[in-house]
C-alpha atoms as a PDB file:
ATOM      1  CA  UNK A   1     160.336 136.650 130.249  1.00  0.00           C
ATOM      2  CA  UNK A   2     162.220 139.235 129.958  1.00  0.00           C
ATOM      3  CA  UNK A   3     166.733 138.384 131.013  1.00  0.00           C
ATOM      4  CA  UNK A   4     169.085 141.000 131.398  1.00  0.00           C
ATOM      5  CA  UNK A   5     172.634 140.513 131.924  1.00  0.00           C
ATOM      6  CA  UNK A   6     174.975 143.002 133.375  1.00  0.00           C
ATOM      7  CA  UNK A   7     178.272 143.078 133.284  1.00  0.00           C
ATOM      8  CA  UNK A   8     180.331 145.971 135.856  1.00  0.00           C
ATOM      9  CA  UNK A   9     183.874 146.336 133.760  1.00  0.00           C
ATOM     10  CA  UNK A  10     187.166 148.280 134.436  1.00  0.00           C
ATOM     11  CA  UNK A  11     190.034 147.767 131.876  1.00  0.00           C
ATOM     12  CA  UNK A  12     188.811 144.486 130.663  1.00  0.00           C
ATOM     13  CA  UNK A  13     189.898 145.063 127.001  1.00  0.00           C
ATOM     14  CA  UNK A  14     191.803 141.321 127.557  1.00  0.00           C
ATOM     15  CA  UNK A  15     188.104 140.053 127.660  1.00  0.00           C
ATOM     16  CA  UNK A  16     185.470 142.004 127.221  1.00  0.00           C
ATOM     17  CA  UNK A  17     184.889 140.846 124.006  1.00  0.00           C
ATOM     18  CA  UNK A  18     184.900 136.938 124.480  1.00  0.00           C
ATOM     19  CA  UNK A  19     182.349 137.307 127.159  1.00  0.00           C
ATOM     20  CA  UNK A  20     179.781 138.782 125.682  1.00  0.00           C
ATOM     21  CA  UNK A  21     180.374 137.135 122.878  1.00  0.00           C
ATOM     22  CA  UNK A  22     180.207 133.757 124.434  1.00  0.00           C
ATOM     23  CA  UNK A  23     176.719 135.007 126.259  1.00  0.00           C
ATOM     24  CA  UNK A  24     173.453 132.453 125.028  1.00  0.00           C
ATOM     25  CA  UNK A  25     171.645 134.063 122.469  1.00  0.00           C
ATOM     26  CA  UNK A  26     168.483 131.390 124.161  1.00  0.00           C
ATOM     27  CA  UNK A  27     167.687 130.311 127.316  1.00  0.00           C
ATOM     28  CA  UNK A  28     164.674 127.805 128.374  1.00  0.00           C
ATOM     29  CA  UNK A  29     161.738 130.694 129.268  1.00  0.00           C
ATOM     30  CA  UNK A  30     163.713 133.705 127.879  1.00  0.00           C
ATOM     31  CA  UNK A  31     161.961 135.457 125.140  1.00  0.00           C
ATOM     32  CA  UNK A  32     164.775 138.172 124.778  1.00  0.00           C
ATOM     33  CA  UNK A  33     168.527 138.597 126.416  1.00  0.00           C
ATOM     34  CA  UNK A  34     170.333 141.659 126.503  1.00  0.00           C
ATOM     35  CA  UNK A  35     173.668 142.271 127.520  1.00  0.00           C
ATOM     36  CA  UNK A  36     174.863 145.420 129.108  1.00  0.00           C
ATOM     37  CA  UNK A  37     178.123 146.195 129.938  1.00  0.00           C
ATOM     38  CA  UNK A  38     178.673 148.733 132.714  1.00  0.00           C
ATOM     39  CA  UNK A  39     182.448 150.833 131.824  1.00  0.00           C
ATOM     40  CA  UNK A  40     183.302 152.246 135.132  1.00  0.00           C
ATOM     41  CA  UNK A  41     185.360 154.773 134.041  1.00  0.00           C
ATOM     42  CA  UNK A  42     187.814 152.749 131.884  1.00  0.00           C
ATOM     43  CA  UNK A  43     190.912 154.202 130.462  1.00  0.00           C
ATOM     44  CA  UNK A  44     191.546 151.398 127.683  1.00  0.00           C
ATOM     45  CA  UNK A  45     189.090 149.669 124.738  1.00  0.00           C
ATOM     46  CA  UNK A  46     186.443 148.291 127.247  1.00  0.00           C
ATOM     47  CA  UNK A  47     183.328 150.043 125.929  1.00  0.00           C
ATOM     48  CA  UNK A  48     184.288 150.215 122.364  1.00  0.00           C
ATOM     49  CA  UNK A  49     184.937 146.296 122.397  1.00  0.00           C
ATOM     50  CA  UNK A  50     181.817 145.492 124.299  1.00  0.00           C
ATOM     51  CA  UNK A  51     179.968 147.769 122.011  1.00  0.00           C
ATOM     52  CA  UNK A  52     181.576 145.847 118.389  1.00  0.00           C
ATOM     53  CA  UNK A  53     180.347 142.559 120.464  1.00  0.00           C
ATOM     54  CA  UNK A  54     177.240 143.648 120.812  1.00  0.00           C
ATOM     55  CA  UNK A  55     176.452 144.736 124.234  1.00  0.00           C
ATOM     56  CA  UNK A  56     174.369 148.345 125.486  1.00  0.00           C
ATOM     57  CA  UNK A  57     177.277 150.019 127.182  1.00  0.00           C
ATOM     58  CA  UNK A  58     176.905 152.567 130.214  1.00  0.00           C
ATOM     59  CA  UNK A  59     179.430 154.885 130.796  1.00  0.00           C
ATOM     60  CA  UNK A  60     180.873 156.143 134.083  1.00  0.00           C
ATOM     61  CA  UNK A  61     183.055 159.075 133.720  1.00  0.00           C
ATOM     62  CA  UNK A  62     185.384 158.541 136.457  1.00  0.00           C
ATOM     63  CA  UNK A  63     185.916 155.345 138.322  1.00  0.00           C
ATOM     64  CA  UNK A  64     182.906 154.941 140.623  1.00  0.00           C
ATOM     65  CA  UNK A  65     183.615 151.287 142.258  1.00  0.00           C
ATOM     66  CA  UNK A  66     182.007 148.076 141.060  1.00  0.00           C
ATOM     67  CA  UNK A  67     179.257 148.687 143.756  1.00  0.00           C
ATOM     68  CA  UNK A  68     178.434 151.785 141.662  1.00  0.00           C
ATOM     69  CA  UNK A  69     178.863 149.607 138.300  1.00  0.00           C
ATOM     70  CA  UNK A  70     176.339 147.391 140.143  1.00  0.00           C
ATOM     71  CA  UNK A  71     173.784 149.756 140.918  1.00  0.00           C
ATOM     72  CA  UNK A  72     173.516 151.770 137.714  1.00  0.00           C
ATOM     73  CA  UNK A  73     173.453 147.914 135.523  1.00  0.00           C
ATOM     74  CA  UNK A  74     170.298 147.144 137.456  1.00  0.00           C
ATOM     75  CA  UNK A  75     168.753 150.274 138.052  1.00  0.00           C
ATOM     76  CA  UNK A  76     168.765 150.460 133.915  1.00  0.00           C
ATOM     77  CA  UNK A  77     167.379 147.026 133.945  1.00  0.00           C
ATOM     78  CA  UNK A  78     164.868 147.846 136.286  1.00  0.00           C
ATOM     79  CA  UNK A  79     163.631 150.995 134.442  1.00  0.00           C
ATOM     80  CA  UNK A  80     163.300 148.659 131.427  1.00  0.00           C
ATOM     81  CA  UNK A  81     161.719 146.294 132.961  1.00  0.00           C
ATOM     82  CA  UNK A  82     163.374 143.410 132.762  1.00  0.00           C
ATOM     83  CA  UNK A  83     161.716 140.121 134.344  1.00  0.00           C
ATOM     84  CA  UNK A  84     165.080 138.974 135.762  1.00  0.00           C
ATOM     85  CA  UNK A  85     168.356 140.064 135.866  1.00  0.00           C
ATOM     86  CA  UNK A  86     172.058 137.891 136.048  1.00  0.00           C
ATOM     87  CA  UNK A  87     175.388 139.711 137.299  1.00  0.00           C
ATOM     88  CA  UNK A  88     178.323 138.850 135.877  1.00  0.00           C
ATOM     89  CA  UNK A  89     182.371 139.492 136.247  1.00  0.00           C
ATOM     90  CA  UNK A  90     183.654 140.603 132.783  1.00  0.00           C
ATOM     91  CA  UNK A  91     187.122 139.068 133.297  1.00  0.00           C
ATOM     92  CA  UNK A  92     185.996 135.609 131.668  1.00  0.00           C
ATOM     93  CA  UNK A  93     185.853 134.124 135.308  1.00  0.00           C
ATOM     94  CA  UNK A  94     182.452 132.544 135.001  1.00  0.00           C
ATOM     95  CA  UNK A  95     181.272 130.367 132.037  1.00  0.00           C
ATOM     96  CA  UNK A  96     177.806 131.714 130.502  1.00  0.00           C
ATOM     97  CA  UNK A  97     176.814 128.320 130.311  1.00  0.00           C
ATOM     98  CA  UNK A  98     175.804 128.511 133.628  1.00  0.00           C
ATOM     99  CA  UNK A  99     173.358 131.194 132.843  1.00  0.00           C
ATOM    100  CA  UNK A 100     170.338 128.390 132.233  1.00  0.00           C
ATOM    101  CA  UNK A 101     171.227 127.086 136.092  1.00  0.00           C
ATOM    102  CA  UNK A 102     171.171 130.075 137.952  1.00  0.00           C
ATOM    103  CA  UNK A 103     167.908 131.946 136.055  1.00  0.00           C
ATOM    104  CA  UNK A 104     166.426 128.422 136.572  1.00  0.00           C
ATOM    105  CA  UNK A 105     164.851 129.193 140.232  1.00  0.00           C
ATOM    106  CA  UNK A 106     163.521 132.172 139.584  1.00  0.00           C
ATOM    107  CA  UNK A 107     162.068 130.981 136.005  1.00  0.00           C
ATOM    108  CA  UNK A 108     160.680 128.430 138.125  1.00  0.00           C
ATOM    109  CA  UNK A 109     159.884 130.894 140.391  1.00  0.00           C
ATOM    110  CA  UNK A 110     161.156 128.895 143.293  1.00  0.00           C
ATOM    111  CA  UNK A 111     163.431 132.278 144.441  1.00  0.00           C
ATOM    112  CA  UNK A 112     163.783 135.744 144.343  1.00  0.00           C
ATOM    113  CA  UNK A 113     167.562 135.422 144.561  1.00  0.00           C
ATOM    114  CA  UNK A 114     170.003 133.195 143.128  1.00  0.00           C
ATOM    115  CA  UNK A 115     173.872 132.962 143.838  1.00  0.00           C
ATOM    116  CA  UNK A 116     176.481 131.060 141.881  1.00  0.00           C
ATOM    117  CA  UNK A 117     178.863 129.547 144.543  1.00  0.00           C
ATOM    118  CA  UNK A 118     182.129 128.517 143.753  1.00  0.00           C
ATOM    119  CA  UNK A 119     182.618 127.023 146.969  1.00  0.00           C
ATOM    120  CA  UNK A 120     180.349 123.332 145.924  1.00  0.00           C
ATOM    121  CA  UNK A 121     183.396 122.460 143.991  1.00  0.00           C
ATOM    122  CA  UNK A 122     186.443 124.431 144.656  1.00  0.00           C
ATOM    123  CA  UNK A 123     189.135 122.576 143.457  1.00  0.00           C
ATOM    124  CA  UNK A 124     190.231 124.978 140.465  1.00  0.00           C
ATOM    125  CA  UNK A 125     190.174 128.276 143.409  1.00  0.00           C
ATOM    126  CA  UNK A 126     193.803 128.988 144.768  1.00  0.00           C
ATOM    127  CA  UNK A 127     194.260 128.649 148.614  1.00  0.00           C
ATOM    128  CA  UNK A 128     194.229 131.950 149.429  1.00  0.00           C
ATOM    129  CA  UNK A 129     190.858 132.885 147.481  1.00  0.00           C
ATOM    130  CA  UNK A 130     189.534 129.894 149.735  1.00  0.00           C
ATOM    131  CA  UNK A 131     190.630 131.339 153.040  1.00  0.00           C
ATOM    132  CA  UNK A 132     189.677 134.602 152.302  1.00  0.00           C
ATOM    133  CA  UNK A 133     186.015 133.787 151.031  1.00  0.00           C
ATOM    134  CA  UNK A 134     185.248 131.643 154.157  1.00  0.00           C
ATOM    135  CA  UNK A 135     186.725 135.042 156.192  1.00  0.00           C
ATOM    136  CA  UNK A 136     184.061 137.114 153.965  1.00  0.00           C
ATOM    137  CA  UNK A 137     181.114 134.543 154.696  1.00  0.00           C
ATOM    138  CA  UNK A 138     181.885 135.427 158.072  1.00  0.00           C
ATOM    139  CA  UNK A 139     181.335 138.698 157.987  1.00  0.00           C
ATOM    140  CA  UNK A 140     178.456 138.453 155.496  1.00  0.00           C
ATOM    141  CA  UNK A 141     177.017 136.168 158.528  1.00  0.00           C
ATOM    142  CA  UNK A 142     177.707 138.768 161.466  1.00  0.00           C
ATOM    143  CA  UNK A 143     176.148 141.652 159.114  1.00  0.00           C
ATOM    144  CA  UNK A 144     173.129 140.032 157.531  1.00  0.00           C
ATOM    145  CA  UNK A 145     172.417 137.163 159.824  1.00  0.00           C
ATOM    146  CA  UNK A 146     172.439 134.960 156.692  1.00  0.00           C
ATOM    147  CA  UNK A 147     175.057 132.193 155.969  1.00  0.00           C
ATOM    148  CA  UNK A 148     176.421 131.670 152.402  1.00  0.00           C
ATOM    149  CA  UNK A 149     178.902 129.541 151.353  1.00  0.00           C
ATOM    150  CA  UNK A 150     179.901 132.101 148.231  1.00  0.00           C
ATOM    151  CA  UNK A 151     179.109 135.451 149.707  1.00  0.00           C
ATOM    152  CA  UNK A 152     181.748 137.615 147.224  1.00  0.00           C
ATOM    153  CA  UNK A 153     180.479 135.457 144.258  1.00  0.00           C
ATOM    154  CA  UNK A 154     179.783 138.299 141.684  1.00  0.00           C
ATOM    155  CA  UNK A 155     177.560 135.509 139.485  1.00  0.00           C
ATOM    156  CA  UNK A 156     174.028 136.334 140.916  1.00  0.00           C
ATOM    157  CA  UNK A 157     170.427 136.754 139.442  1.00  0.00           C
ATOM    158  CA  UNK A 158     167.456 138.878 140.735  1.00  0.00           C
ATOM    159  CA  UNK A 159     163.870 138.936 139.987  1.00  0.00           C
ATOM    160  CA  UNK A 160     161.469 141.972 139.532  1.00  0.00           C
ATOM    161  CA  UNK A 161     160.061 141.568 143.072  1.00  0.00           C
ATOM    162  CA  UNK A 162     163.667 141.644 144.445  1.00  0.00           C
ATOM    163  CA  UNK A 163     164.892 144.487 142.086  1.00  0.00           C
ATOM    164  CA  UNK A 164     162.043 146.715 143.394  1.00  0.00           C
ATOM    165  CA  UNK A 165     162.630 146.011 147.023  1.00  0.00           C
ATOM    166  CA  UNK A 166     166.912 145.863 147.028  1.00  0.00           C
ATOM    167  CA  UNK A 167     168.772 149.477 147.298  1.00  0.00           C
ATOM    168  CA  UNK A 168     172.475 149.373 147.466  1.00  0.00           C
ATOM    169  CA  UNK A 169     174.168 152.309 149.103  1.00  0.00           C
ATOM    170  CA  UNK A 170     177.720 151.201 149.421  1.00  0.00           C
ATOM    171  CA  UNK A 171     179.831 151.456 146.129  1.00  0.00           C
ATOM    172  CA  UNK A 172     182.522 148.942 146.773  1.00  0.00           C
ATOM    173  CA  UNK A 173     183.443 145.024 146.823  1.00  0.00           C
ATOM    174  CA  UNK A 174     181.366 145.354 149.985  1.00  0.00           C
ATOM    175  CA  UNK A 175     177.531 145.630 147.850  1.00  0.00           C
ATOM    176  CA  UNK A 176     178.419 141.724 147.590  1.00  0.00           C
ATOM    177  CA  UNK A 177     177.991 141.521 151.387  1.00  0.00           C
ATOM    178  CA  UNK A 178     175.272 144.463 151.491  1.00  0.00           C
ATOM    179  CA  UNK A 179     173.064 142.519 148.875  1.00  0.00           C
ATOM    180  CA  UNK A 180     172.855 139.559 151.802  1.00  0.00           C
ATOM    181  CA  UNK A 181     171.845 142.407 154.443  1.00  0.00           C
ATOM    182  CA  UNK A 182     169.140 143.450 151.667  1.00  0.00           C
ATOM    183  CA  UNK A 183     168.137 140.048 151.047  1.00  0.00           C
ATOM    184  CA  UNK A 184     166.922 139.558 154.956  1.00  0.00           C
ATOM    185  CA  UNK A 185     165.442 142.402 155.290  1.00  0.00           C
ATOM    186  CA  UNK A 186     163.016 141.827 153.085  1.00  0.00           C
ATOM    187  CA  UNK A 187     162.569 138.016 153.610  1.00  0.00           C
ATOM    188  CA  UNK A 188     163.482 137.484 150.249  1.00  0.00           C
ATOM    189  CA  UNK A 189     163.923 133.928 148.858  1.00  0.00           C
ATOM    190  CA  UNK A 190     166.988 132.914 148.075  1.00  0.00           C
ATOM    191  CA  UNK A 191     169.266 129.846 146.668  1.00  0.00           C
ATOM    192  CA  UNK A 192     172.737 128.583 145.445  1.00  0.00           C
ATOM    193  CA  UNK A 193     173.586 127.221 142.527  1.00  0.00           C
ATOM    194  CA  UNK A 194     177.059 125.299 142.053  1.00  0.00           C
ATOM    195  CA  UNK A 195     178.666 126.878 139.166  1.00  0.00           C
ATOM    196  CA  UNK A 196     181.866 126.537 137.331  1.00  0.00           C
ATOM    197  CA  UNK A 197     185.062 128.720 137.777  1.00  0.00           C
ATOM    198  CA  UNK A 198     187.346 129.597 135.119  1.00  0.00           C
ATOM    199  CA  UNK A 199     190.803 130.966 136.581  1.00  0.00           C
ATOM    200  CA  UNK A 200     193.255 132.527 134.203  1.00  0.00           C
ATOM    201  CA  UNK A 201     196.361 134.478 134.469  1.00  0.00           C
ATOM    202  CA  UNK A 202     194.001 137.769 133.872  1.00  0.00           C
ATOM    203  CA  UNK A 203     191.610 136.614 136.237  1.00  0.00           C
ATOM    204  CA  UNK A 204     193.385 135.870 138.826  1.00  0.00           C
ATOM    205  CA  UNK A 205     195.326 139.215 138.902  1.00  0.00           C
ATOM    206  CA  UNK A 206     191.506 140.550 139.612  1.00  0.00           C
ATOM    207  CA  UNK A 207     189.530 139.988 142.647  1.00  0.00           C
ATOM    208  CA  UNK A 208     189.743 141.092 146.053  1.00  0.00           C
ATOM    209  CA  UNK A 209     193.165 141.470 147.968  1.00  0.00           C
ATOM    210  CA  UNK A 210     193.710 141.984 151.932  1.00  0.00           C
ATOM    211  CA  UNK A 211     193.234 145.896 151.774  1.00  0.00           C
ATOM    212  CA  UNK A 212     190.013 145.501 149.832  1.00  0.00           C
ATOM    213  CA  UNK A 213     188.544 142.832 152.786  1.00  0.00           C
ATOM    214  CA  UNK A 214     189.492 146.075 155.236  1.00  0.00           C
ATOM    215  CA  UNK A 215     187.865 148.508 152.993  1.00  0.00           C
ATOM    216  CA  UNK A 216     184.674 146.366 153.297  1.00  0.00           C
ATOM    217  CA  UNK A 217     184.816 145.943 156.431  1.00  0.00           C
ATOM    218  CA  UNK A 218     185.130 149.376 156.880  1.00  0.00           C
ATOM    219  CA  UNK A 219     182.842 150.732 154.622  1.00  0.00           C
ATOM    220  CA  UNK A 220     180.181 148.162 156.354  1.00  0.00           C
ATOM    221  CA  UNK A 221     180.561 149.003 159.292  1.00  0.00           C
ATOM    222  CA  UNK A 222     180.652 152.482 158.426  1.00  0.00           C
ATOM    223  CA  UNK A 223     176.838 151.960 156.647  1.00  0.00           C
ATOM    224  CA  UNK A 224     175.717 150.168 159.645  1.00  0.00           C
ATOM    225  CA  UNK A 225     176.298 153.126 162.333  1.00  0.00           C
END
């Protein structure tokens, strides 16, 4: 099988570099991993360090959004047909060791979809992140009818059946909460995985903040009507 791993960035020269270097060169039932690194429209080093680390790059112009970064990482993977692919953050946030854990399932083909969830073990998250992913889980819940204890978790894999059935339209933070709404409507299966969270000083300066939870809900409710 076939892994791709995508990774939406946007001014993560800091990083970049160390992630996909760090990413498993083998995985248990992976005959070939490729990293691609999504620039949305970054004004620093992003794509030429992800490049010199070995990653396909994809270029956005102009800042599209992450859901945008999203959406043209798996599209790619899909018209390469990849037999799975993982979603990663590119600020060094989650550990590629978990890779083999969440691909696992869907090797195993015991689920379509996989999330990482910080939530089995969130000791290292600050308080706030806390509160304001149980608020988004919420909201996931009232839009998608499916409960999730991680539901802004950007650490997620897909399989092909999933990839050809899930289509994005928001280009936000709020795809994280779409991708739930996508996931019951096409009775997909679907599973957490506890992973691990690595919080930094860069990382934590990333993320969501109060005006991006009313964007999403915005922008949701805006797709819903």
């Amino acid at each position: 099988m076939k892994l791709a791993i995508v990774l939406p960035a946007y001014n993560e020269e800091e990083m970049i570099f160390e992630v996909v270097k760090s990413i498993p060169k083998k995985l248990p039932g992976i005959s070939q991993i490729k990293t691609i690194v999504v620039d949305d429209g970054s004004q620093d080093r992003t794509a030429q360090l992800a490049r010199q680390a070995g990653a396909k790059v994809l270029r956005h112009i102009i800042n599209l959004g992450v859901g945008s970064a999203y959406k043209t990482g798996l599209q790619y993977a899909k018209n390469q047909r990849y037999d799975i692919v993982a979603t990663m953050d590119a600020d060094g946030q989650h550990s590629p060791n978990d890779l083999k854990k969440i691909i696992k399932p869907i090797v195993g083909n015991k689920a379509d979809v996989v999330i990482g969830t910080r939530m089995k073990n969130p000791q290292a998250m600050p308080v706030i992140k806390i509160l304001g992913n149980w608020i988004m889980n919420c909201i996931t819940y009232l839009f998608s009818g499916i409960w999730t204890t991680d539901s802004q978790s950007g650490f997620r894999a897909y399989n092909k059946k999933a990839l050809s059935l899930i289509r994005p339209k928001t280009s936000g933070y709020e795809i994280c909460t779409e991708m739930f709404s996508e996931i019951k409507k096409y009775d997909l299966r679907f599973s957490e995985i506890p992973i691990k969270v690595i919080y930094t000083k860069h990382s934590r300066s990333k993320g969501q903040s109060i005006a991006n939870a009313v964007n999403i809900i915005t922008n949701l409710l805006k797709r819903n009507l």
